[in-house]
C-alpha atoms as a PDB file:
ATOM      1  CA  UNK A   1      -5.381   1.217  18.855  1.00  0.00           C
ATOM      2  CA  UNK A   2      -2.404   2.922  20.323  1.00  0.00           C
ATOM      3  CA  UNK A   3       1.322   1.690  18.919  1.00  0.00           C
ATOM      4  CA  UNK A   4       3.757   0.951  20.925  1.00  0.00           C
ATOM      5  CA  UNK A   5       6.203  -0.167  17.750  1.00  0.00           C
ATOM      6  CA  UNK A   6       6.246   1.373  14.286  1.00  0.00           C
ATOM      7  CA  UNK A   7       8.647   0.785  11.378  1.00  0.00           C
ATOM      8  CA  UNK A   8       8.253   3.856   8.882  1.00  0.00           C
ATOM      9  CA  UNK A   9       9.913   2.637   5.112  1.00  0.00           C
ATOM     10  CA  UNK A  10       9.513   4.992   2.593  1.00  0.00           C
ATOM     11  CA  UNK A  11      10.313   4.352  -1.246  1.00  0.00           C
ATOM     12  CA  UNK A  12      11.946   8.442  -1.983  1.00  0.00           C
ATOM     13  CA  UNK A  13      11.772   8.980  -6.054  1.00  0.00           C
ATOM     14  CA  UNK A  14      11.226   5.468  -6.992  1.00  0.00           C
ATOM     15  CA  UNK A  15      11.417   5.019 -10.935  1.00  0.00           C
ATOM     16  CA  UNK A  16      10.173   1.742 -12.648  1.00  0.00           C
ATOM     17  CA  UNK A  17      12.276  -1.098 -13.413  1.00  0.00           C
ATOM     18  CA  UNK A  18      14.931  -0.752 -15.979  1.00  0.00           C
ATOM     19  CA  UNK A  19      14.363   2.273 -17.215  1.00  0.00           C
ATOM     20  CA  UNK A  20      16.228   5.275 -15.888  1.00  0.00           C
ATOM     21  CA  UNK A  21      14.106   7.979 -18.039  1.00  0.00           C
ATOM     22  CA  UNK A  22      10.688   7.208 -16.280  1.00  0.00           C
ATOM     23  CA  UNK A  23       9.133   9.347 -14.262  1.00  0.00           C
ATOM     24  CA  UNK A  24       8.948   8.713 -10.181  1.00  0.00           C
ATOM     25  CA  UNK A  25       6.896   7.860  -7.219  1.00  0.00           C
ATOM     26  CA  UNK A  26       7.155   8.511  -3.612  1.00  0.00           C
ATOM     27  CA  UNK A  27       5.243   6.311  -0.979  1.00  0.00           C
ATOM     28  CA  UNK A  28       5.151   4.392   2.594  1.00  0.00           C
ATOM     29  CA  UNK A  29       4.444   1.728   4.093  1.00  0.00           C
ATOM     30  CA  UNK A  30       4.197   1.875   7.741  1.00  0.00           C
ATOM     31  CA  UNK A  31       4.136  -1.467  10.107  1.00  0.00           C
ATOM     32  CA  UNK A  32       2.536  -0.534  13.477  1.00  0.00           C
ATOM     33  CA  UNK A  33       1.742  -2.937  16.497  1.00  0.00           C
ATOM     34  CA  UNK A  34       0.937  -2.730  20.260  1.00  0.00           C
ATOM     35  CA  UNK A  35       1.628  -5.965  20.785  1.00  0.00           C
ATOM     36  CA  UNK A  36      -1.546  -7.481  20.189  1.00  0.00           C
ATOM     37  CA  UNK A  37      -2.854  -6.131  17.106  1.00  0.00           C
ATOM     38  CA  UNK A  38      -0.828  -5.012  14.002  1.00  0.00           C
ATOM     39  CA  UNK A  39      -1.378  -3.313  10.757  1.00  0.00           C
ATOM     40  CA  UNK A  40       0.138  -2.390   7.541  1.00  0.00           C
ATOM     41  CA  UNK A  41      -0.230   1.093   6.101  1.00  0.00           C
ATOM     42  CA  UNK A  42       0.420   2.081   2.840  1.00  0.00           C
ATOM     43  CA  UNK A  43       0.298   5.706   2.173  1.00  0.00           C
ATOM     44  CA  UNK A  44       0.248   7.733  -1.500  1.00  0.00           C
ATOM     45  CA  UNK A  45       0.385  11.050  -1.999  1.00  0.00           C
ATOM     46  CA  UNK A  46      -1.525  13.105  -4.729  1.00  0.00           C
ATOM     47  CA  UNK A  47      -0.715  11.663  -8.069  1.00  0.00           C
ATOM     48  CA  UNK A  48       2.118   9.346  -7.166  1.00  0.00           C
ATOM     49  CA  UNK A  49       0.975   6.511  -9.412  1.00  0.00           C
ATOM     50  CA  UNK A  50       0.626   7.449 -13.251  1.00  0.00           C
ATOM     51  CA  UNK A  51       0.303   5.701 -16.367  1.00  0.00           C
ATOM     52  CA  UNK A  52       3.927   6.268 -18.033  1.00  0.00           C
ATOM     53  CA  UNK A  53       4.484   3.559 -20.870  1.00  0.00           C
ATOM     54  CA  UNK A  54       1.549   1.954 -19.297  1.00  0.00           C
ATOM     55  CA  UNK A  55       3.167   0.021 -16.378  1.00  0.00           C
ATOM     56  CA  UNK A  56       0.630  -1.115 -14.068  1.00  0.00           C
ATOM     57  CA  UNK A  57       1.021  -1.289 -10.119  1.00  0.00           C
ATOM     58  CA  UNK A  58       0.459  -3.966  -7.738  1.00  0.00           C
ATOM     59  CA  UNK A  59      -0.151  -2.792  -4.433  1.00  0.00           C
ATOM     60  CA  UNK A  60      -0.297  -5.654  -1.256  1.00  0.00           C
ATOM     61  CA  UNK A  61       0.308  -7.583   1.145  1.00  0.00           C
ATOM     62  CA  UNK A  62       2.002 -11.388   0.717  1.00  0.00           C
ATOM     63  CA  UNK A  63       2.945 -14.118   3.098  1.00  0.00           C
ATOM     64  CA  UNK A  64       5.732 -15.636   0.984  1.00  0.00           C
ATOM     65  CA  UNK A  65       4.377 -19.053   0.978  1.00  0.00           C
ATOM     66  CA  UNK A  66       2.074 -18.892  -2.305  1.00  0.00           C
ATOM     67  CA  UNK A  67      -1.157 -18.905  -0.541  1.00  0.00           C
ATOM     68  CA  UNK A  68      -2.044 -16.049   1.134  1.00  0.00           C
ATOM     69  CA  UNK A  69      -1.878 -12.470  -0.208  1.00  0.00           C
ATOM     70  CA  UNK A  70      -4.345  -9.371  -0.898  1.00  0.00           C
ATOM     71  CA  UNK A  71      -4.039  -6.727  -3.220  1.00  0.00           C
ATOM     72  CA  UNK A  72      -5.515  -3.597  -3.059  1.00  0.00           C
ATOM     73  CA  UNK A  73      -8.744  -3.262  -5.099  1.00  0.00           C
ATOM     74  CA  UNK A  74      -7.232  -2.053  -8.871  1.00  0.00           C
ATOM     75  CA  UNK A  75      -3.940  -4.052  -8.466  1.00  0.00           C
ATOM     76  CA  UNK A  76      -2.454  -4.694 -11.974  1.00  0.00           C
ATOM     77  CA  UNK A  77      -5.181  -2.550 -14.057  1.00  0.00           C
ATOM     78  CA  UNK A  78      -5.577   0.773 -15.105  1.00  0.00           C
ATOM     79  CA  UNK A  79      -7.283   1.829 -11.851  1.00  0.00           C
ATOM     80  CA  UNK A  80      -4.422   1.358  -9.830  1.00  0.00           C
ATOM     81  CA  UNK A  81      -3.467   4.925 -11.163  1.00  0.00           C
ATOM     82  CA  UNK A  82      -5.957   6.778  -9.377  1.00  0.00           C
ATOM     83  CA  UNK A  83      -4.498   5.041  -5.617  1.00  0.00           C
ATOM     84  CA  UNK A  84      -4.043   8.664  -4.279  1.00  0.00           C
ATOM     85  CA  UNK A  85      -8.055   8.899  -4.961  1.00  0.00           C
ATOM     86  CA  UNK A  86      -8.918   5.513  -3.436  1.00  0.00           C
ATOM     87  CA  UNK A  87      -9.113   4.010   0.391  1.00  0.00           C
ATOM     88  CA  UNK A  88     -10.210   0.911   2.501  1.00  0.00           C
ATOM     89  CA  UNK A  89     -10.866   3.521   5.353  1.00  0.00           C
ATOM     90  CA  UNK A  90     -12.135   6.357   4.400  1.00  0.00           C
ATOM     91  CA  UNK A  91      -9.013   9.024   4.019  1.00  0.00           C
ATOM     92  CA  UNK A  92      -7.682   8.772  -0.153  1.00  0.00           C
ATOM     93  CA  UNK A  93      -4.480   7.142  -0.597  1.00  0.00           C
ATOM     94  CA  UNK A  94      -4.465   5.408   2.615  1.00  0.00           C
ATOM     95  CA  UNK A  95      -4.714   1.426   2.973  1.00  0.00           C
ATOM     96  CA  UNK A  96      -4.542  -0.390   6.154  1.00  0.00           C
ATOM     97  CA  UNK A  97      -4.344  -4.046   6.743  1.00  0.00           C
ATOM     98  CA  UNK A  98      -4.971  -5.829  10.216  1.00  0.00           C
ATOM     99  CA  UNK A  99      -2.207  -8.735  10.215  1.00  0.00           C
ATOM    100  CA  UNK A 100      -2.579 -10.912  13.234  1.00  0.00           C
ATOM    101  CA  UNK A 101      -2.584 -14.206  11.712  1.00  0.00           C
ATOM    102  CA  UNK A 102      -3.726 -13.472   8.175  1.00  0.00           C
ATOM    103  CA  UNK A 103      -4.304 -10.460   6.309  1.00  0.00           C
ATOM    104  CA  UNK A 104      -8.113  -8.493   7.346  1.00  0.00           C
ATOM    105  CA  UNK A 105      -9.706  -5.568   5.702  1.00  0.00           C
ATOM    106  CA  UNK A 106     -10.244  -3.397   8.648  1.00  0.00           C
ATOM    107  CA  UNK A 107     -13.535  -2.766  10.601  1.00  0.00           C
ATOM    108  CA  UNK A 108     -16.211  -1.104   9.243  1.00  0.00           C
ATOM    109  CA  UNK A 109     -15.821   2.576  11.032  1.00  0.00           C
ATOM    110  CA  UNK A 110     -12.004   2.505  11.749  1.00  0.00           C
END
């Protein structure tokens, strides 16, 4: 896969909702095609997430028409703290979604 096309958004010292005292996180998503296949990145540096007042992340993709989504594995529990230590390819705090169509874990090996 070689882009031809990528949209870098990054979320700088993002604190949670509502509450200006909380500690914050820095990540990015990344949108990449070649004009046949594209993915999703989402990228997290070591010890972005953490547990303050126990807010839990959710961390996905979603369509926007109620049926299809997918959440990264740990979504909305206490795992979802360790996402800097986690991956769907290999490389921790790295997620990548093929979305041609639908949303695809990627290959096996890539």
């Amino acid at each position: 896969f070689s882009a031809t096309e990528v949209l870098i958004a990054t979320w700088d010292h993002v604190g949670y909702c509502c509450d200006e005292d909380s500690p914050t996180v820095t990540f990015q998503c990344i949108l990449a095609t070649d004009g046949i296949n594209s993915f999703v990145f989402f990228l997290y540096g070591d010890g972005e997430i953490n547990s303050y007042s126990g807010y839990r992340a959710q961390v996905g993709l979603n369509a926007g028409n109620g049926v299809d989504f997918i959440s990264v594995n740990g979504s909305l529990t206490n795992s979802i703290f360790n996402i800097d230590q986690e991956s769907n390819v290999g490389c921790p705090g790295v997620f990548v979604f093929k979305v041609n169509g639908g949303f695809q874990q990627p290959e096996s090996g890539r």
